[in-house]
Protein backbone atom coordinates (compact mmCIF):
# COMPACT_ATOMS: atom_id res chain seq x y z
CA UNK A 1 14.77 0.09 -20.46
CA UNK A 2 14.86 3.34 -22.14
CA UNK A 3 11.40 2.37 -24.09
CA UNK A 4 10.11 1.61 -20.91
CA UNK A 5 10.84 4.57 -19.30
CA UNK A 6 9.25 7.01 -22.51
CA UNK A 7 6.59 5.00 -22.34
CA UNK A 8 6.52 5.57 -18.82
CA UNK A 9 6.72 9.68 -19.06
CA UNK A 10 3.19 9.94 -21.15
CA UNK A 11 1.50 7.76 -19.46
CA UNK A 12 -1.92 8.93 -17.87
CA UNK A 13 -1.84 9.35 -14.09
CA UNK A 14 -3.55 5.81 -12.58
CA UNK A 15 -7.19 5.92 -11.24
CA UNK A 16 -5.61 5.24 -7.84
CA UNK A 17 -3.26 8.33 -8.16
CA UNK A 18 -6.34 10.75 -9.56
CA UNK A 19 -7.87 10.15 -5.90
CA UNK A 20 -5.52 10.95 -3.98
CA UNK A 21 -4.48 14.40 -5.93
CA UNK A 22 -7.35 17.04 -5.97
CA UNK A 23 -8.80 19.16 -4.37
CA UNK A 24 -11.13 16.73 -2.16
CA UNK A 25 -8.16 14.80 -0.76
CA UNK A 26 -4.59 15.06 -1.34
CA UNK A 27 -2.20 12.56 0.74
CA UNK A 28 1.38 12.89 0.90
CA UNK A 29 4.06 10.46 2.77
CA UNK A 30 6.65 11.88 5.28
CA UNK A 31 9.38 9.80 5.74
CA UNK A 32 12.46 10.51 8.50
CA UNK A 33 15.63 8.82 7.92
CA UNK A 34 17.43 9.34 11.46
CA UNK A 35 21.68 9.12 10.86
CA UNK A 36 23.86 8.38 13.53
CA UNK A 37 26.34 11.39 12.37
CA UNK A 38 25.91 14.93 11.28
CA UNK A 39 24.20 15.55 8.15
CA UNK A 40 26.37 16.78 5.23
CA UNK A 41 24.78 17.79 2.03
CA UNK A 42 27.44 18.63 0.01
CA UNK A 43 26.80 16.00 -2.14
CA UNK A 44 22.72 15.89 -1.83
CA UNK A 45 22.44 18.18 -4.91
CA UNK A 46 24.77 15.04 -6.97
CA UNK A 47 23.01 12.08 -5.35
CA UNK A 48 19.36 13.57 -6.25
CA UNK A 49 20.41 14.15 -10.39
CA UNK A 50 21.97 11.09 -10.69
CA UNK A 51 20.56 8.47 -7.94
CA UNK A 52 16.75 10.00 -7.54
CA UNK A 53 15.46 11.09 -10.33
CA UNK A 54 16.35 8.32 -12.52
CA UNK A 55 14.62 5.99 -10.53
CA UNK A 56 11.36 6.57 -12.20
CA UNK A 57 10.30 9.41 -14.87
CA UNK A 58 7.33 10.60 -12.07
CA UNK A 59 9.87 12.42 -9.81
CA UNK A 60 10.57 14.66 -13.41
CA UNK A 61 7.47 14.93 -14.05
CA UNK A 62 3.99 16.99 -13.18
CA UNK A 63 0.20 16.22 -13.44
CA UNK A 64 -1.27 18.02 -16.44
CA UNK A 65 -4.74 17.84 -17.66
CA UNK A 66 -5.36 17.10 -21.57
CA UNK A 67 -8.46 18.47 -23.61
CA UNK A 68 -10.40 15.09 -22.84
CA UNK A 69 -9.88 15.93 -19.38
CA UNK A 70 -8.02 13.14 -18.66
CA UNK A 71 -4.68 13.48 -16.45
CA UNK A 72 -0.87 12.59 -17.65
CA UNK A 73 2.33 12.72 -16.57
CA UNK A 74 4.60 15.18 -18.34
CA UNK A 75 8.41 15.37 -18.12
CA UNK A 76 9.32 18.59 -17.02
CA UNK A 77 13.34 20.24 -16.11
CA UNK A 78 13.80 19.75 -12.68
CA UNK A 79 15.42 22.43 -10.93
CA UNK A 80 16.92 19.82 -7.67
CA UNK A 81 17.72 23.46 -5.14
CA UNK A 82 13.76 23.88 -5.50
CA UNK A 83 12.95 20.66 -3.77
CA UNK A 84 15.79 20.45 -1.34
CA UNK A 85 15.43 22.91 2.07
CA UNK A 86 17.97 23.09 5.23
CA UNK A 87 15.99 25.22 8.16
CA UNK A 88 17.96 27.27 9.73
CA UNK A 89 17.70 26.78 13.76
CA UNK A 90 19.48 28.72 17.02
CA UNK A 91 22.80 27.19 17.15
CA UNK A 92 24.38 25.46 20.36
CA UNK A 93 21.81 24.78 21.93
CA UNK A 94 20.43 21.60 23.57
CA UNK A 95 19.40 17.97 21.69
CA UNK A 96 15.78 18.60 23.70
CA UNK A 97 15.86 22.29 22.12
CA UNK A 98 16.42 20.80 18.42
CA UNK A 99 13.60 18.09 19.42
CA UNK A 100 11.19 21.10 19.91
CA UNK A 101 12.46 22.74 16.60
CA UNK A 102 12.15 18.79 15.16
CA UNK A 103 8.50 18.93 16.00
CA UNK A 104 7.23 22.19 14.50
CA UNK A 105 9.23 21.66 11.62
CA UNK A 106 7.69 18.77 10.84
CA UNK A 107 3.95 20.12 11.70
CA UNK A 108 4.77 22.70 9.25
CA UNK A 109 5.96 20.51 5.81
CA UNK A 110 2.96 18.27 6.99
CA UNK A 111 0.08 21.05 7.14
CA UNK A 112 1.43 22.30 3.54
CA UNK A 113 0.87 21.26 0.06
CA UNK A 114 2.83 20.50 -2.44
CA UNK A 115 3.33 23.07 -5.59
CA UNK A 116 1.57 21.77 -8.30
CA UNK A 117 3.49 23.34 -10.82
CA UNK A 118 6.71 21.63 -9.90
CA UNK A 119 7.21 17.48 -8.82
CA UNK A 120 5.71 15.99 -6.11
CA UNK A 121 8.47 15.80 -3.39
CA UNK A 122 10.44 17.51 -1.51
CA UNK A 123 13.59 16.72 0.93
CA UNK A 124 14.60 18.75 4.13
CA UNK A 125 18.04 18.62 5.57
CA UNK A 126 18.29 18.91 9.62
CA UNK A 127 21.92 19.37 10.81
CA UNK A 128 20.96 19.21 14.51
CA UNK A 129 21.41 16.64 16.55
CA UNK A 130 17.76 16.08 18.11
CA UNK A 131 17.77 13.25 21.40
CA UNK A 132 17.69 10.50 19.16
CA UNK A 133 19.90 11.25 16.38
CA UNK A 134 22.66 13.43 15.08
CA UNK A 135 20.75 14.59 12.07
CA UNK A 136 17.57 13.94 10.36
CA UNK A 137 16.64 13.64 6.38
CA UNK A 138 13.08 14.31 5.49
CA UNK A 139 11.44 13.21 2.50
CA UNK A 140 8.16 13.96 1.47
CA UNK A 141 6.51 12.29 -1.53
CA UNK A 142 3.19 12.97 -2.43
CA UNK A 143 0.79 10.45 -2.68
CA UNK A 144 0.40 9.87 -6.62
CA UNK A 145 3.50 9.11 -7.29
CA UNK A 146 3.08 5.75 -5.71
CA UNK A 147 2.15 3.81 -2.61
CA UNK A 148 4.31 2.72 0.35
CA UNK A 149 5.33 -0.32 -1.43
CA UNK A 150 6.59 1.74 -4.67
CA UNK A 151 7.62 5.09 -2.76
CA UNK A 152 9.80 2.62 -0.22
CA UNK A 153 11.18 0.53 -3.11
CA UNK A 154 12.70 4.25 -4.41
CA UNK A 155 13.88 5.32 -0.87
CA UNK A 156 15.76 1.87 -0.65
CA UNK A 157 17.33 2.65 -4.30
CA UNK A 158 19.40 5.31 -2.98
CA UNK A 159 20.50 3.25 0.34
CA UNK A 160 22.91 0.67 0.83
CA UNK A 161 23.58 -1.70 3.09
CA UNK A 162 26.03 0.11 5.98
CA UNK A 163 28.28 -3.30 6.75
CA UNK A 164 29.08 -3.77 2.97
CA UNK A 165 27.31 -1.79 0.36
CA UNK A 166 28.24 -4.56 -2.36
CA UNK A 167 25.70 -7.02 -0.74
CA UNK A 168 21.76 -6.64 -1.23
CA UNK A 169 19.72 -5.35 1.69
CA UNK A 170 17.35 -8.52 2.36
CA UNK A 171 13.84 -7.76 4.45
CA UNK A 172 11.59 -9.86 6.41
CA UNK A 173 9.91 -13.11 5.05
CA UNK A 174 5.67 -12.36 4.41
CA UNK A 175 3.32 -14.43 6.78
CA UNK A 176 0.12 -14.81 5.60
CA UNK A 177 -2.71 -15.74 8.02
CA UNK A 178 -3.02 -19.61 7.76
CA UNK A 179 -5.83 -22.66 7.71
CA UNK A 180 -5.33 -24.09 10.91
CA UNK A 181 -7.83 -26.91 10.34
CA UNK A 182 -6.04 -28.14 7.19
CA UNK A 183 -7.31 -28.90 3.96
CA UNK A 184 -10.81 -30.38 4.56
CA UNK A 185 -12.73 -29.70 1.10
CA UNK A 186 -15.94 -31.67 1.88
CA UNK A 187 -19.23 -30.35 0.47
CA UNK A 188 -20.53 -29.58 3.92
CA UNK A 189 -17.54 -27.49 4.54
CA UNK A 190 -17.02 -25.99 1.00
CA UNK A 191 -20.73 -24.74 1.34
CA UNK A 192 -21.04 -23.03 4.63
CA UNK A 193 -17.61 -21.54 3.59
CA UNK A 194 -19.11 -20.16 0.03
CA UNK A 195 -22.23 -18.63 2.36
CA UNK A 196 -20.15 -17.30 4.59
CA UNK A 197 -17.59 -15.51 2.22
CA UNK A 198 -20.89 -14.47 0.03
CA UNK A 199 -22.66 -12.83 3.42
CA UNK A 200 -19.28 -11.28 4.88
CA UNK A 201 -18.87 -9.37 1.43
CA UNK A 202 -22.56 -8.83 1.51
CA UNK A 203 -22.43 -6.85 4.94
CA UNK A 204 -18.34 -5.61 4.45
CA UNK A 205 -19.29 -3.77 1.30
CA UNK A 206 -22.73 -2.31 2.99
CA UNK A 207 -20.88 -1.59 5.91
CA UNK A 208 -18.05 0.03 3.69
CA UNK A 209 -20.51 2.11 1.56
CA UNK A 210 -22.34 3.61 5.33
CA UNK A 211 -18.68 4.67 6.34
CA UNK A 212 -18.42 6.75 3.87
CA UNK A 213 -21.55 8.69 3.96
CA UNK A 214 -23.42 8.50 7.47
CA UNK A 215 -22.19 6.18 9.72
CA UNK A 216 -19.76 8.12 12.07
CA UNK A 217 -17.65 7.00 14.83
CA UNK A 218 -18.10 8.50 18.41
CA UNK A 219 -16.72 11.36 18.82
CA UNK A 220 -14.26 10.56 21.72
CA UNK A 221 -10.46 11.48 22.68
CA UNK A 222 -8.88 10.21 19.77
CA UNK A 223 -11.87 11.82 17.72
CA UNK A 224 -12.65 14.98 17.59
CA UNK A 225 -15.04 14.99 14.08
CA UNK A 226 -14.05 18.58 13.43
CA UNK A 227 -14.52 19.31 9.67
CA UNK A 228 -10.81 20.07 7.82
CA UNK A 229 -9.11 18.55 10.28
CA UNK A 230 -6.70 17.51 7.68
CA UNK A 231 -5.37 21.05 7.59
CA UNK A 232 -4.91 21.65 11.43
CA UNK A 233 -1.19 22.05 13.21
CA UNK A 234 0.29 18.02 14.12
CA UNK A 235 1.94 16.51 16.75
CA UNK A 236 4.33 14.00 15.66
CA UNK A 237 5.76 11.14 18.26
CA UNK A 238 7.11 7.39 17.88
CA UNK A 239 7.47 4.67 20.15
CA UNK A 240 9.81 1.46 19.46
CA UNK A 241 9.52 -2.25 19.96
CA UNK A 242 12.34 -4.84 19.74
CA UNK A 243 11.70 -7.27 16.94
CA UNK A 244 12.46 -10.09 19.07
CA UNK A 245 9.86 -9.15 22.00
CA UNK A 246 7.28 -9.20 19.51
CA UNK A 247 8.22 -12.21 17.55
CA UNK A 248 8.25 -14.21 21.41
CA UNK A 249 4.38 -13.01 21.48
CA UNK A 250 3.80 -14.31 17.79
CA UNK A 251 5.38 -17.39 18.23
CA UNK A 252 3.49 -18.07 22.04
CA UNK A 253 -0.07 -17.07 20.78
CA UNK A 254 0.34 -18.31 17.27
CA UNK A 255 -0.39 -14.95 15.41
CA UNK A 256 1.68 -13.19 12.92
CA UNK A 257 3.76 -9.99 13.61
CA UNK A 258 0.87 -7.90 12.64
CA UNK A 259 -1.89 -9.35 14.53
CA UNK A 260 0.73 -8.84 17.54
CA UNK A 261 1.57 -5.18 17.12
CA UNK A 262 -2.06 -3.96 15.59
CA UNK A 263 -3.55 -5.15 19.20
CA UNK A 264 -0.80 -3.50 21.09
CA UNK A 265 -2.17 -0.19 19.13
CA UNK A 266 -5.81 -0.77 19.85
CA UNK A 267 -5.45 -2.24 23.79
CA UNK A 268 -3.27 1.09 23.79
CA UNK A 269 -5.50 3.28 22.06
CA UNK A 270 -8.58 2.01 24.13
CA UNK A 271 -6.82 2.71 27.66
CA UNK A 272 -5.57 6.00 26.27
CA UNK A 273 -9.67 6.37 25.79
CA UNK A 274 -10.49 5.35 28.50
CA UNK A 275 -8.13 7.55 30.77
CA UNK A 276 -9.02 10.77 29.28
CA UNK A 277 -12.79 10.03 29.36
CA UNK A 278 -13.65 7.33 31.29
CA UNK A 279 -16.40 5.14 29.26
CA UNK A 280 -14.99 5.90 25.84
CA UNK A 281 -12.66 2.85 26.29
CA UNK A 282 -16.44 1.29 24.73
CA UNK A 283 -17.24 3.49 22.36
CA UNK A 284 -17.90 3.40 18.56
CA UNK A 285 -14.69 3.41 17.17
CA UNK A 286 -13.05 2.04 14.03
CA UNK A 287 -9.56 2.24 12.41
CA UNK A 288 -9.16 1.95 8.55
CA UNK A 289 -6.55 -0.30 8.04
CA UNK A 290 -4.20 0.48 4.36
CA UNK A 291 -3.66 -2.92 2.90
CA UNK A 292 -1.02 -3.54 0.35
CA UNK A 293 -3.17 -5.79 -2.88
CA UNK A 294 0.35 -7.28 -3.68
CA UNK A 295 1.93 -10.53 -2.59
CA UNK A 296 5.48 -10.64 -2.14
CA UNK A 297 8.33 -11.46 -0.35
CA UNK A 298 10.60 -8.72 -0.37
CA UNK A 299 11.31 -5.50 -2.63
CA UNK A 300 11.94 -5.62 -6.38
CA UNK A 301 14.62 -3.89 -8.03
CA UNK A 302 13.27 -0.44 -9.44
CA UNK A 303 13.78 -2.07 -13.18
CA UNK A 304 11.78 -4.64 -12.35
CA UNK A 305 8.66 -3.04 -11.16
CA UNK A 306 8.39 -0.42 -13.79
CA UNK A 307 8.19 -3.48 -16.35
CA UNK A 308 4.81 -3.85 -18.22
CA UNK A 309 2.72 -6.64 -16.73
CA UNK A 310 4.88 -6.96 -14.30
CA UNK A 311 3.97 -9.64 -11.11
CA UNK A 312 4.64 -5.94 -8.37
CA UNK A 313 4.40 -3.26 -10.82
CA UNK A 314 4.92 0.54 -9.40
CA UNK A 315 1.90 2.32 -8.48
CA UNK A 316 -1.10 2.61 -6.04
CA UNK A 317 -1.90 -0.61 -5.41
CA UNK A 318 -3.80 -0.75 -2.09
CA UNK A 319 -7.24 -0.81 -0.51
CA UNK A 320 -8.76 -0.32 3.13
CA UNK A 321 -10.24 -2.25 5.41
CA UNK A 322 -12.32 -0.96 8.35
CA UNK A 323 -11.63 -2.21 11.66
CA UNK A 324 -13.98 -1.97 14.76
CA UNK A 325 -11.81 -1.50 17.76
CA UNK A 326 -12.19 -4.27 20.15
CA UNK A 327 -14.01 -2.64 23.16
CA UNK A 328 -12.36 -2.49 26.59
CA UNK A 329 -15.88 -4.34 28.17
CA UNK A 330 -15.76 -7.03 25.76
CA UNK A 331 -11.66 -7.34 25.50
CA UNK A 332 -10.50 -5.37 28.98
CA UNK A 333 -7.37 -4.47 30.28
CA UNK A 334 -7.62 -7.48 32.61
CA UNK A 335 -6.92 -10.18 29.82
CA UNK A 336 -4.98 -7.57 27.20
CA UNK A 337 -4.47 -10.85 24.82
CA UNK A 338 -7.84 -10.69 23.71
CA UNK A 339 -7.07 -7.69 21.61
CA UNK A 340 -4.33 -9.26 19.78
CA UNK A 341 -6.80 -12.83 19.21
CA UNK A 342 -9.66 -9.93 18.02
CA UNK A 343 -7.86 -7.69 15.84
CA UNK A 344 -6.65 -11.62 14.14
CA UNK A 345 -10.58 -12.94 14.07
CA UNK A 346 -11.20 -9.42 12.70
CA UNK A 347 -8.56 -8.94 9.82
CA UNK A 348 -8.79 -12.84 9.00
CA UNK A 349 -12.29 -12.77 8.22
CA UNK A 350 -12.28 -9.38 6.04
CA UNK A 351 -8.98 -10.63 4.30
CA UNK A 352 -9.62 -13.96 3.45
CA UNK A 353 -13.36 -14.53 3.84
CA UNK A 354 -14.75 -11.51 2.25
CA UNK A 355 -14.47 -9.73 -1.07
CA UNK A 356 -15.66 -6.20 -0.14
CA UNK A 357 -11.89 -5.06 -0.98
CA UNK A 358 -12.21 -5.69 -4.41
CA UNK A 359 -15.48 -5.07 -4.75
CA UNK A 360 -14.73 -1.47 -3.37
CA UNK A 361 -12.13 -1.00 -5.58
CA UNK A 362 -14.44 -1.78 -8.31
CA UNK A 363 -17.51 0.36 -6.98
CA UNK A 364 -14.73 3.44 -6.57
CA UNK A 365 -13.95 2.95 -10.39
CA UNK A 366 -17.48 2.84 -11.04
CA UNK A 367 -17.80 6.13 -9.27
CA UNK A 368 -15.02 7.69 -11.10
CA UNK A 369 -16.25 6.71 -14.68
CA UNK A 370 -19.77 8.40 -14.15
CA UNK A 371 -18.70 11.30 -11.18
CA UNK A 372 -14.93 11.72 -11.96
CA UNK A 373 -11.77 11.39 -9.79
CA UNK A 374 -13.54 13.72 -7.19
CA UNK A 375 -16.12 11.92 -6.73
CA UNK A 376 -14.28 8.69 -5.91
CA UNK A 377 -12.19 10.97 -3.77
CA UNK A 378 -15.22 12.09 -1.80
CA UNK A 379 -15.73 8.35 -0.86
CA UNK A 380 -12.57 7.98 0.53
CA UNK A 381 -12.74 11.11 2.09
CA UNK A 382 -15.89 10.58 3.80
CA UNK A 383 -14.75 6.52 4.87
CA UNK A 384 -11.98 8.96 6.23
CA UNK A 385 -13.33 11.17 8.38
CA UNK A 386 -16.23 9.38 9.84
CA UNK A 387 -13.44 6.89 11.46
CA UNK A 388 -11.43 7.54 14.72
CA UNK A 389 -7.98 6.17 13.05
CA UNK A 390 -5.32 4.92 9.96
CA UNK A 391 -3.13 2.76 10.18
CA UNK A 392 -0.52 1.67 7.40
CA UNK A 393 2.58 -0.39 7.49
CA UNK A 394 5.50 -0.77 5.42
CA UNK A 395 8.34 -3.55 5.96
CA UNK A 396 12.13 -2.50 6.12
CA UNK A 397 14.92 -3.91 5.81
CA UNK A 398 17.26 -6.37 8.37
CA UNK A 399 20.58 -4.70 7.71
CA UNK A 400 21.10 -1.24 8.98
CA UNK A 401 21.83 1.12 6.17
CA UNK A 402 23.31 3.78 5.39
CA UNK A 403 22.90 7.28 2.86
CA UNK A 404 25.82 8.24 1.22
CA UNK A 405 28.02 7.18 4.13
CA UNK A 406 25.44 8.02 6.65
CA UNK A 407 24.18 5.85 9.00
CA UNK A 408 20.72 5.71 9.38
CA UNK A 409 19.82 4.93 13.03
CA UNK A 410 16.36 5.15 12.94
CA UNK A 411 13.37 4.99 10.12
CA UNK A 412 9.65 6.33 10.36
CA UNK A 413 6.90 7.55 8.39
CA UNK A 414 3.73 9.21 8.32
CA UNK A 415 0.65 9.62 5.74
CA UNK A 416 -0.51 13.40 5.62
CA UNK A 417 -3.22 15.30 4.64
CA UNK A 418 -6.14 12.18 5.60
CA UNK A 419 -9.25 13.72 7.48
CA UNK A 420 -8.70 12.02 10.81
CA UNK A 421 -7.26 13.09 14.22
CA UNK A 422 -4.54 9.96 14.67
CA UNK A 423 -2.69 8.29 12.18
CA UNK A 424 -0.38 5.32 12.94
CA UNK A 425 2.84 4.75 10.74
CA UNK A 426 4.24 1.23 11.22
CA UNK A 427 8.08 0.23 10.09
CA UNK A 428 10.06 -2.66 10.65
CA UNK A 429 14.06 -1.76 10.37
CA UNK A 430 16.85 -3.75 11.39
CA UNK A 431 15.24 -5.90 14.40
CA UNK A 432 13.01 -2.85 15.60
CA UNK A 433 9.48 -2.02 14.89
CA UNK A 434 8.82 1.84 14.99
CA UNK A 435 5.57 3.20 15.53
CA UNK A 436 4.46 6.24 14.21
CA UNK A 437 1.96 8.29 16.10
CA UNK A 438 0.69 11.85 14.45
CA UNK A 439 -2.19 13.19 15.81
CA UNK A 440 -4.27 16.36 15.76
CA UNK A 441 -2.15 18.90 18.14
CA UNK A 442 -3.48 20.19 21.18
CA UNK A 443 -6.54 17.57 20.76
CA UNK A 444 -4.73 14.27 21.66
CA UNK A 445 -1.75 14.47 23.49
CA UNK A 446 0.40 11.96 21.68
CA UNK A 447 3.46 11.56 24.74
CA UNK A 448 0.57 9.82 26.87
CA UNK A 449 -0.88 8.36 23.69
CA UNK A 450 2.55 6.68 23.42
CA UNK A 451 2.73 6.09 27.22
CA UNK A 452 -0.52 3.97 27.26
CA UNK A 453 0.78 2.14 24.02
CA UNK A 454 4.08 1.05 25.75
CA UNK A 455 1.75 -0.20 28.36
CA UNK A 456 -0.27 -1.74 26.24
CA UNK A 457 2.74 -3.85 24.55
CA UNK A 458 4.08 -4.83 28.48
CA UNK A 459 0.47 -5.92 29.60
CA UNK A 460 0.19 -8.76 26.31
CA UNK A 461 3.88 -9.55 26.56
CA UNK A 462 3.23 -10.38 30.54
CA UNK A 463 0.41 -12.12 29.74
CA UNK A 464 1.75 -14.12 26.65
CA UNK A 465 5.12 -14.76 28.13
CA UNK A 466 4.79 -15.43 31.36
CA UNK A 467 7.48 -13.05 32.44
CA UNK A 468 8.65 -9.82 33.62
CA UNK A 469 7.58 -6.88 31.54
CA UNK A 470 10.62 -6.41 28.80
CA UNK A 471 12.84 -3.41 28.35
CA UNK A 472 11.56 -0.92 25.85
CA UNK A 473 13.77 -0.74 22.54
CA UNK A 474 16.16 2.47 21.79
């Protein structure tokens, strides 16, 4: 383990990481770990030396740039009290004062970078009890250091399970979108399926390469194209969904948990549109969907995924997919499943009848070897900002868990720093889903955005289930 880990602390930054860390684009993750008591850090300072940082050699390290140019990774003393802040707040007053305080504060870590000359994350301590918790941890990693998948896997390392911390937290199984017509391999069939997977990349990867230089979205209520939007003030809000509500959808329609809760966001979305400005429910919009490349059924131990050629190594290991949002004429209000069966047709088709993913991924290494990181960064930028929306998804665990004898209640995150005026974190944690709303502030007002979302949700689970509207999750 210990050669692993040297190895580890020279090696050069990954392609993947060089994108997302310069001055065209830098993305950073937010995470909020909600406990169900008071906050106390005595012991944060002990838990980061000897339960953070040795997770991987990154979080002790810094991006330096060699004499080739190229970027590495080099170990560096970390001084913990530089990366840990408590904000001080008014004291007794009220949970809806704190949510205020909540809000701003987290505007504020969002809008800011991270100093270059130290690691890449930081974690912020608040000791007031907001409505929906009795303190909040804040952790914000930047991009580089991993993706969701790897960032999560080192969040869960310092978490255990709250009922009994000697048992393994387990996590929901993967459902991948299935044949429904079974295995049928005749010629006929294994033809018009090699045309059609050759075409869909054909147009996905034209499609793909247009995003990213000229073809914009509308500009519309949930898009307000203004250049360095990335740097403006944010409203942060989240909305929850039982488990269970949405699994009775999956199992009625036959979709997966995804399909279910990705139309809930775009019926919502779309009436959200369509309220503010009436017509825009139609417009040109698209969402870029972050895709985890890996398949697997559950987190690997930290060991285990810093492992050369390993089967889920750490890393950036993702790609994007670009989703038209169904429009409310051709999907309305009026039959709200159609947006969950659409966003399915949609996804299906670019995930397992197309290879403009990978042949993206190879086209942005391409651009990288001749342009440089910032070139490939432009790309994504530009995909970026000419869409209306991100959304990204990470799975959690089923147990509740806890942080050094703290409860945590509640789990979201958010990806920062990406061009666009709404971006949609989506976490499943012991049998609820949270959604993750952060928006551009004063542009979209994200406590209707949420409103019309909640709707959204009670319109397909009427209409799936056959049954009153359910009770929203706390």
């Amino acid at each position: 383990m210990e050669d692993i880990l040297q190895d580890a602390i020279s090696a050069p930054v990954s392609p993947a990481g060089q994108f997302l860390s310069n001055s065209v684009l830098s993305l950073s993750v937010i995470a909020v770990l909600e406990t169900e008591v008071p906050v106390d850090d005595s012991q944060a300072m002990y838990l980061l030396r000897t339960v953070f940082l040795p997770i991987n050699p990154r979080f002790s390290s810094i991006i330096v740039t060699n004499e080739d140019g190229e970027q590495r990774w080099k170990r560096v003393e970390v001084r913990v009290e530089d990366h840990v802040n408590a904000p001080v707040f008014p004291a007794g007053m009220s949970p809806e004062f704190y949510d205020k305080c909540l809000d701003d504060y987290l505007s504020k870590i969002a809008m800011e970078n991270l100093p270059q000359s130290r690691p890449l994350w930081e974690i912020h301590i608040i000791k007031y009890p907001t409505s929906h918790a009795a303190g909040n941890v804040i952790f914000k990693l930047h991009h580089s250091l991993g993706d969701g998948f790897s960032l999560m896997g080192a969040l869960l390392s310092c978490l255990q399970r709250a009922d009994n911390p000697s048992l393994p937290l387990t996590f929901p199984s993967v459902q991948l979108h299935a044949n429904k017509d079974g295995e049928n391999f005749s010629m006929r069939r294994t033809l018009h399926k090699i045309f059609s997977t050759v075409y869909n990349t054909a147009s996905d990867f034209s499609t793909s390469i247009l995003k990213s230089c000229s073809a914009e979205d509308d500009e519309t209520p949930i898009r307000s194209g203004q250049h360095g939007v990335e740097f403006l003030p944010v409203g942060i809000e989240t909305v929850t969904f039982s488990l269970d509500h949405i699994k009775q959808i999956k199992s009625k329609l036959g979709v997966t948990l995804n399909d279910v809760i990705t139309g809930t966001i775009f019926l919502g979305t779309r009436l959200y549109m369509e309220t503010l400005s009436p017509g825009s429910g139609s417009a040109n919009s698209t969402s870029l969907v972050l895709l985890n490349t890996r398949v697997f059924a559950g987190y690997k131990s930290i060991e285990e995924m810093v492992k050369p050629n390993t089967e889920l190594p750490w890393g950036n290991n993702f790609a994007f997919l670009t989703i038209p949002l169904p429009k409310l004429r051709d999907a309305g209000a009026e039959n709200p499943l159609q947006f969950v069966f659409k966003a399915r047709e949609i996804i299906k088709r670019k995930r397992m009848s197309s290879f403009a993913v990978y042949l993206t991924a190879k086209y942005l290494q391409l651009v990288s070897k001749f342009r440089g990181a910032q070139g490939a960064s432009k790309y994504i930028h530009g995909t970026m900002m000419n869409t209306s929306m991100g959304i990204t998804n990470v799975m959690g665990p089923i147990e509740q868990m806890a942080l050094a004898s703290h409860p945590v209640k509640g789990l979201y995150f958010v990806v920062t720093g990406a061009p666009q005026s709404l971006m949609v974190g989506v976490m499943s944690y012991a049998g609820k889903l949270r959604v993750a709303l952060m928006v551009e502030k004063d542009f979209i007002d994200p406590r209707k955005l949420k409103s019309h979302i909640e709707h959204a949700f009670h319109l397909i689970f009427k209409a799936a289930c056959s049954s009153r509207t359910p009770p929203l999750a706390n």
